[in-house]
Protein backbone atom coordinates (compact mmCIF):
# COMPACT_ATOMS: atom_id res chain seq x y z
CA UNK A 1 -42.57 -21.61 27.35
CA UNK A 2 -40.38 -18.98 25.79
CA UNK A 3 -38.39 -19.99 23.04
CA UNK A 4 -34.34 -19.54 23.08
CA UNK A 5 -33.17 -16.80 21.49
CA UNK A 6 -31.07 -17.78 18.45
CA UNK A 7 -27.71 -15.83 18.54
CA UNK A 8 -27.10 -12.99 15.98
CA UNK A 9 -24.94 -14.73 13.21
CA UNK A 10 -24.46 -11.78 10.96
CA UNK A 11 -23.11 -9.91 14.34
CA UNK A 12 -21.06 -12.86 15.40
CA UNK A 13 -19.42 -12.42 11.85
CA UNK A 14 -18.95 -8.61 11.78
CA UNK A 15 -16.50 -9.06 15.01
CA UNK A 16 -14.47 -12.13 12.77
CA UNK A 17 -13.87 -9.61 9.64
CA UNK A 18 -13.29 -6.33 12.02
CA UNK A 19 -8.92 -7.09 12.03
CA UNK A 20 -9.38 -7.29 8.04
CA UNK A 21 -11.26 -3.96 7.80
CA UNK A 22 -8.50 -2.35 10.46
CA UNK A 23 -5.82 -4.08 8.37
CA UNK A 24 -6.86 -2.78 5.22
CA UNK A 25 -6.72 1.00 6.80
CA UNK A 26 -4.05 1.18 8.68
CA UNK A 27 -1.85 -0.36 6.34
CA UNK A 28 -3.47 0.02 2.61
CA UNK A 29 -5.72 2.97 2.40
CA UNK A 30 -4.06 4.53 4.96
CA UNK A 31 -0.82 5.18 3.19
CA UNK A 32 -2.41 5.82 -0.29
CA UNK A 33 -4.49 8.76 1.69
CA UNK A 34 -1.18 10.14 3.10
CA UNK A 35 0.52 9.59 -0.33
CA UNK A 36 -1.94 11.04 -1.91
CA UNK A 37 -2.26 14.27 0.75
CA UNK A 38 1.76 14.46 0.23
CA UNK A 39 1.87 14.89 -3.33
CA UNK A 40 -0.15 18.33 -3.33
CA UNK A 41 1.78 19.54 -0.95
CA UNK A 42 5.55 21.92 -0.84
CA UNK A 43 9.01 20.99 -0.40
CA UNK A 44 10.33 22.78 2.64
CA UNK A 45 13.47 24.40 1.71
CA UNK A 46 15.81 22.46 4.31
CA UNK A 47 14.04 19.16 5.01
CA UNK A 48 10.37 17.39 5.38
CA UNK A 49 7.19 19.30 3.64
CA UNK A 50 5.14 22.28 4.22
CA UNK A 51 1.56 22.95 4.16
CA UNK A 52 1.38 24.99 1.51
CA UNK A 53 -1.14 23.18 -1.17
CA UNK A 54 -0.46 22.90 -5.24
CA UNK A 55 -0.21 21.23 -8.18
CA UNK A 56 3.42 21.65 -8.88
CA UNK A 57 4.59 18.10 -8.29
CA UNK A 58 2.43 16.41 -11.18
CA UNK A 59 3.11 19.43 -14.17
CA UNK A 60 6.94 18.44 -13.22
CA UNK A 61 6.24 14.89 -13.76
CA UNK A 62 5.79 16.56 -17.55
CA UNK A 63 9.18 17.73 -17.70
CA UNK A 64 10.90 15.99 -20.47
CA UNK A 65 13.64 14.32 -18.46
CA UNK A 66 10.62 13.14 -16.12
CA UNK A 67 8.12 12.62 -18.70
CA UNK A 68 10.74 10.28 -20.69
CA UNK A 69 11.84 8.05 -18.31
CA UNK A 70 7.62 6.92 -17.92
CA UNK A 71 8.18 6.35 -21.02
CA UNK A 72 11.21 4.15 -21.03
CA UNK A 73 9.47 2.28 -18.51
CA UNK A 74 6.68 1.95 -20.51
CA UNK A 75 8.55 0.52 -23.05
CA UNK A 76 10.58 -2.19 -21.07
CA UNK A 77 7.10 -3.12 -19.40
CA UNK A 78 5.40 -3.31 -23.07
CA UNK A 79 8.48 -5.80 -24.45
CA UNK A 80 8.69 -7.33 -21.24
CA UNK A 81 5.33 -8.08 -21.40
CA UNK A 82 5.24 -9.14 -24.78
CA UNK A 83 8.29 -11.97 -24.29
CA UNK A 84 6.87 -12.74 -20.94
CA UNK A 85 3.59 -14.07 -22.70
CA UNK A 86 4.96 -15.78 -25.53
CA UNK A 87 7.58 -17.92 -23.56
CA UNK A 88 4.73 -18.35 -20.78
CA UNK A 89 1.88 -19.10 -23.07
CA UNK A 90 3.77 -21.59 -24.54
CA UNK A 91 5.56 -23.47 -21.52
CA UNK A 92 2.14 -23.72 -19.32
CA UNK A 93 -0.22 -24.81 -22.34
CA UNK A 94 2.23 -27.51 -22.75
CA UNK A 95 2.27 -27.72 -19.32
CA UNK A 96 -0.90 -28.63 -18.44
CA UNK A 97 -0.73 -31.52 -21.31
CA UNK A 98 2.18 -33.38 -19.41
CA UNK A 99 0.98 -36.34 -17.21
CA UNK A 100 0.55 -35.61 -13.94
CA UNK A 101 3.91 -36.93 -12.51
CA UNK A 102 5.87 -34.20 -14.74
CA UNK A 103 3.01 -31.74 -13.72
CA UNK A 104 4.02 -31.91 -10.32
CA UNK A 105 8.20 -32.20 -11.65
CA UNK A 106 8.03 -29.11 -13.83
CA UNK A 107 5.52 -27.15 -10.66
CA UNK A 108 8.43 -28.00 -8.43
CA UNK A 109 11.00 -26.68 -10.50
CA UNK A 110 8.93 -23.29 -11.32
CA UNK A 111 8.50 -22.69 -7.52
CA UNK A 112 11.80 -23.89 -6.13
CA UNK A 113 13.34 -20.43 -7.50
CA UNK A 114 11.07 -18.60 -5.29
CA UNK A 115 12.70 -20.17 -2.14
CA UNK A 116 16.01 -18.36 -2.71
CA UNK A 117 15.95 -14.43 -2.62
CA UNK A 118 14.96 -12.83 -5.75
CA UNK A 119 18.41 -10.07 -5.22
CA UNK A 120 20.23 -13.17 -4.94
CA UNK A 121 18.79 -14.98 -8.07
CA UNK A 122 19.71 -11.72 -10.13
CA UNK A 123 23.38 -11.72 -8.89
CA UNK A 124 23.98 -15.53 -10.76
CA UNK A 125 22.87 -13.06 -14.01
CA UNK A 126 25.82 -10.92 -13.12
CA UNK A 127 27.75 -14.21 -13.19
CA UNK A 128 26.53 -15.09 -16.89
CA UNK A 129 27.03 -11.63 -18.41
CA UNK A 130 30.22 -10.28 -17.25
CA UNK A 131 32.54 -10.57 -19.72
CA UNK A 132 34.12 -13.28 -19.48
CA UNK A 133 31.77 -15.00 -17.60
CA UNK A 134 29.92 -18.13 -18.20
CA UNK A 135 27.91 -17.28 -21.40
CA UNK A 136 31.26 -16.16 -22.68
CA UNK A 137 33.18 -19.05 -21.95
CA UNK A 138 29.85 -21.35 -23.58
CA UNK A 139 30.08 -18.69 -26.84
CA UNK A 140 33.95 -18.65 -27.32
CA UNK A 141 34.43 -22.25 -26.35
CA UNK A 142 31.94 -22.97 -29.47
CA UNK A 143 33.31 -20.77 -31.58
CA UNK A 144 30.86 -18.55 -31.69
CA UNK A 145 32.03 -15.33 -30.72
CA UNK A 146 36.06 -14.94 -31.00
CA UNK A 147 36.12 -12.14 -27.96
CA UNK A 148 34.01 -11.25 -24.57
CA UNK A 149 30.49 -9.92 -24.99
CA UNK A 150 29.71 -6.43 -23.03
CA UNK A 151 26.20 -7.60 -22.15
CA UNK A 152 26.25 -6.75 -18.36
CA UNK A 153 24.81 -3.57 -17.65
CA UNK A 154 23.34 -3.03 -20.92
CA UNK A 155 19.40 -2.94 -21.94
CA UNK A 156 19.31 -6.50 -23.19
CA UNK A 157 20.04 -7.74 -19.33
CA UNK A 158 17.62 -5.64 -18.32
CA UNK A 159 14.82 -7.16 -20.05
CA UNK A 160 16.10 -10.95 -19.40
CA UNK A 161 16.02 -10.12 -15.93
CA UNK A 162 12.83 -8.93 -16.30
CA UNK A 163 11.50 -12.06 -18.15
CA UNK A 164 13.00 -14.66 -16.05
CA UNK A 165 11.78 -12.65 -12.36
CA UNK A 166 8.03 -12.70 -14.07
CA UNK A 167 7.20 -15.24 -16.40
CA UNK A 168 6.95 -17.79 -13.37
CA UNK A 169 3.50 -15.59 -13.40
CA UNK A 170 2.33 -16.32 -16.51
CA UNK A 171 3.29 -20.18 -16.60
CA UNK A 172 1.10 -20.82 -13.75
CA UNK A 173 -1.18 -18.63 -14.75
CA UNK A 174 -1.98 -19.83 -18.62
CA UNK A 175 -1.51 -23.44 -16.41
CA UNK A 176 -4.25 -23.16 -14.85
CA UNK A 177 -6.92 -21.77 -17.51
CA UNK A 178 -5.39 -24.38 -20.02
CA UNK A 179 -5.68 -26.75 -16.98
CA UNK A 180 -9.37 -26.18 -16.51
CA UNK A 181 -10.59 -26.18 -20.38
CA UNK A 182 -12.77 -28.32 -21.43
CA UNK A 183 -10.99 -30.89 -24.01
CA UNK A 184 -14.32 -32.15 -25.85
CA UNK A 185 -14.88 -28.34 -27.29
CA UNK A 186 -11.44 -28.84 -29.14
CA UNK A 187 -12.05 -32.24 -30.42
CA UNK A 188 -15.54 -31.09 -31.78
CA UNK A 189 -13.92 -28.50 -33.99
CA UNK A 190 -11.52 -31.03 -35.22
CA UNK A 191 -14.56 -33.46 -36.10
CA UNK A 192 -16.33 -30.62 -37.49
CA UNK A 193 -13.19 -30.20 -39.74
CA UNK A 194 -10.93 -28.02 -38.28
CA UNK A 195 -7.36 -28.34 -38.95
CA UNK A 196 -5.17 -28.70 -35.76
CA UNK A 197 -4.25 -24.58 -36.25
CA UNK A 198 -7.56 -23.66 -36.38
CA UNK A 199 -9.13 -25.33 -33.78
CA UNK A 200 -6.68 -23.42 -31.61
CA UNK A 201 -7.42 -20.40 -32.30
CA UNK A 202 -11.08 -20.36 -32.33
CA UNK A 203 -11.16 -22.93 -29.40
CA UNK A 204 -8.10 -23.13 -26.89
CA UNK A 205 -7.24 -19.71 -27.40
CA UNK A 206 -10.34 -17.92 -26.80
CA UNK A 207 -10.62 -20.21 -23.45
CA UNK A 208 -7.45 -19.49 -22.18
CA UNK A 209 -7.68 -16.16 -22.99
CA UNK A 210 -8.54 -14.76 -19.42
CA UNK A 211 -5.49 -16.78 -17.54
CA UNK A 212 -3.40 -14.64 -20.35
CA UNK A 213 -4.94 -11.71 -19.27
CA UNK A 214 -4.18 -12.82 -16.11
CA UNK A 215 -0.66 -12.80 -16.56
CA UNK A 216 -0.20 -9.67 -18.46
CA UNK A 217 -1.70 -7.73 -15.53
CA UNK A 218 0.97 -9.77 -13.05
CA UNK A 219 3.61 -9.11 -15.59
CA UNK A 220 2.91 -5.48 -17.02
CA UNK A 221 1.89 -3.99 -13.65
CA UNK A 222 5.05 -5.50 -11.49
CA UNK A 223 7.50 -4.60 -14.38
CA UNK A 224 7.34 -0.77 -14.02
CA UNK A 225 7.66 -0.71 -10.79
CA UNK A 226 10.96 -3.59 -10.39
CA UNK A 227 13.97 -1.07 -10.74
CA UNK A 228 16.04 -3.25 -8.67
CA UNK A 229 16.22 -5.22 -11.77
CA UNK A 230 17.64 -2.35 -13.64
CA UNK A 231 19.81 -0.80 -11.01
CA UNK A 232 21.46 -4.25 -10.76
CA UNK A 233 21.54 -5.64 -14.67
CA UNK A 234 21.70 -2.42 -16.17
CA UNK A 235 23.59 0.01 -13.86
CA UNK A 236 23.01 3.71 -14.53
CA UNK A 237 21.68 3.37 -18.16
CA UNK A 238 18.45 2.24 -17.73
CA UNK A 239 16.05 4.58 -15.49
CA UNK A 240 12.59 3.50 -14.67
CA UNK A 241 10.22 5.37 -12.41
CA UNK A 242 10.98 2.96 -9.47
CA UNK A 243 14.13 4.41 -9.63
CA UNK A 244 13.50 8.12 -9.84
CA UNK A 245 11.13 8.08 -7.41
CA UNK A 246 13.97 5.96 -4.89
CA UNK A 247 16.22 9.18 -6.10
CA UNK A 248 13.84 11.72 -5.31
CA UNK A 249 13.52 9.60 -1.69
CA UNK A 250 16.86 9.20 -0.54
CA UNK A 251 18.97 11.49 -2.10
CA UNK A 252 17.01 14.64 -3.18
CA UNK A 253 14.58 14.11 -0.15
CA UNK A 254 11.77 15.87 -2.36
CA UNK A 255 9.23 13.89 -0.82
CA UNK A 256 5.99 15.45 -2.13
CA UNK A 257 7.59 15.06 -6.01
CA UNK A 258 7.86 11.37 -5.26
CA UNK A 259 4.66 11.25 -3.90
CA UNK A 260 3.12 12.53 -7.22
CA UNK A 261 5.12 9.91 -9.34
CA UNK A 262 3.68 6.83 -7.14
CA UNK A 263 0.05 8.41 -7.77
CA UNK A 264 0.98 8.54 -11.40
CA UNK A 265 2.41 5.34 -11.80
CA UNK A 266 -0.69 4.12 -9.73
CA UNK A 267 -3.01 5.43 -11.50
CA UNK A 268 -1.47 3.82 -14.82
CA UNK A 269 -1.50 0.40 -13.65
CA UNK A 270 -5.06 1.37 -12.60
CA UNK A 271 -6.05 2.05 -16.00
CA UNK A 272 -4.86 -1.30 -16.95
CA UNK A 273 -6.41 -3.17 -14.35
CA UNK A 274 -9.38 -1.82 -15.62
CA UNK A 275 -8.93 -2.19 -19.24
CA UNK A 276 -8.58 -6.12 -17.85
CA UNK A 277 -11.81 -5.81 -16.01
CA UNK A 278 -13.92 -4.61 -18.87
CA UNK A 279 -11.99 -7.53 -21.12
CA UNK A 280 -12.73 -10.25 -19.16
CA UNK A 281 -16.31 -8.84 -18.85
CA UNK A 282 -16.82 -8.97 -22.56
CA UNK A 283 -15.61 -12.31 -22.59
CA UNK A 284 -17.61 -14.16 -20.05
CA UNK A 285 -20.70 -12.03 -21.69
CA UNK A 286 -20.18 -13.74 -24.86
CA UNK A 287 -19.59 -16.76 -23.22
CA UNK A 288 -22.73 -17.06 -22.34
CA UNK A 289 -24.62 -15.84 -24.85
């Protein structure tokens, strides 16, 4: 008798994964080809591009109007960053100590803001800051300020705005390393004889080290590229590349140019990801050595 033929599973599978490989083409690779095609190429004098191939579009981008405002983004990404981690660090480590029925409180509050549009969420800033608004009527009601504060539309809004749309990030991020650690590692230093301080460094920190890495990338990467944030807390006086490139999009129509600064600002958070990579690398090598 001849013996059934036992379907091809590894073919069977190929036709399941086939939308995710079309997906990822069509609408991922895809564009970053035709982004990438469109930043070597000429502005046509009137409208669209021509075909005409060069390197023009990236020296601009070392202009020093251009060239400064990657910088200013830099910088409100790096102190962004920077608060982001300390205020996230230190709300998800504690956290993940809370019993579990203000666990679950404290993860519903985090994610409840994410129901409600993110534009809309930025708006109740313009609220607080506006002169006398409601962090003016708090301050002068206490005493503490005897006139209104011109914080709206200044660099200071910019970066609270920036902390409070991304630090959700690293809360649940640290949460869930800290979450996961082992316990028994920390109370073994402390038998061994090291003080409270110690013990998290050398312990807790270096094991919760990746879910901060974690949330630098989700914070630093995101940060350059939010200039909503800045259009919207800070007006015309803070400029990030989000919003140059928007410019050179809608008003100047110099599409190639704005092609060249999303490659840029691509490959940068590239660099980064990969500066994470190799971290994280490095520290699961020495983990288990």
């Amino acid at each position: 008798m001849k013996k059934d033929k036992k379907p091809d599973m590894n073919r069977s599978y190929k036709w399941f994964v086939l939308p995710i490989y079309a997906f990822t083409f069509f609408f991922v690779l895809g564009p970053l080809i035709y982004m990438l095609i469109l930043s070597f190429l000429m502005r046509d004098e009137v409208w669209g591009v021509t075909s005409t191939f060069t390197f023009k579009n990236y020296l601009d981008i070392f202009e020093p109007v251009y060239l400064s405002t990657f910088v200013e983004s830099l910088k409100l990404a790096l102190i962004s960053t920077v608060l982001v981690a300390v205020i996230g660090y230190l709300f998800g480590y504690f956290m993940a100590k809370l019993s579990a029925k203000w666990k679950k409180i404290m993860m519903m509050l985090i994610m409840i803001p994410f129901w409600t549009s993110s534009l809309i969420r930025l708006y109740g800033w313009i609220i607080i800051f506006r002169a006398n608004g409601t962090l003016d009527t708090i301050l002068m009601s206490l005493g503490l300020t005897a006139e209104p504060l011109k914080l709206l539309y200044t660099y200071p809004a910019v970066v609270v705005g920036m902390i409070y749309a991304l630090v959700p990030f690293m809360i649940l991020s640290v949460y869930s390393s800290v979450e996961k650690m082992d316990w028994s590692l920390v109370e073994a230093a402390r038998d061994l004889g090291a003080s409270s301080m110690k013990a998290f460094w050398t312990v807790t920190f270096k094991l919760t080290l990746p879910g901060l890495l974690t949330g630098i990338i989700l914070t630093f990467v995101p940060s350059m590229g939010l200039f909503f944030i800045a259009d919207i807390l800070g007006g015309n006086k803070v400029v990030l590349v989000g919003n140059l490139i928007q410019e050179q999009l809608m008003k100047v129509h110099n599409w190639p140019f704005a092609a060249a600064l999303s490659v840029a600002l691509l490959l940068i958070m590239t660099v980064m990801i990969f500066v994470y990579r190799k971290i994280t690398k490095s520290k699961d090598l020495e983990a288990t050595l």
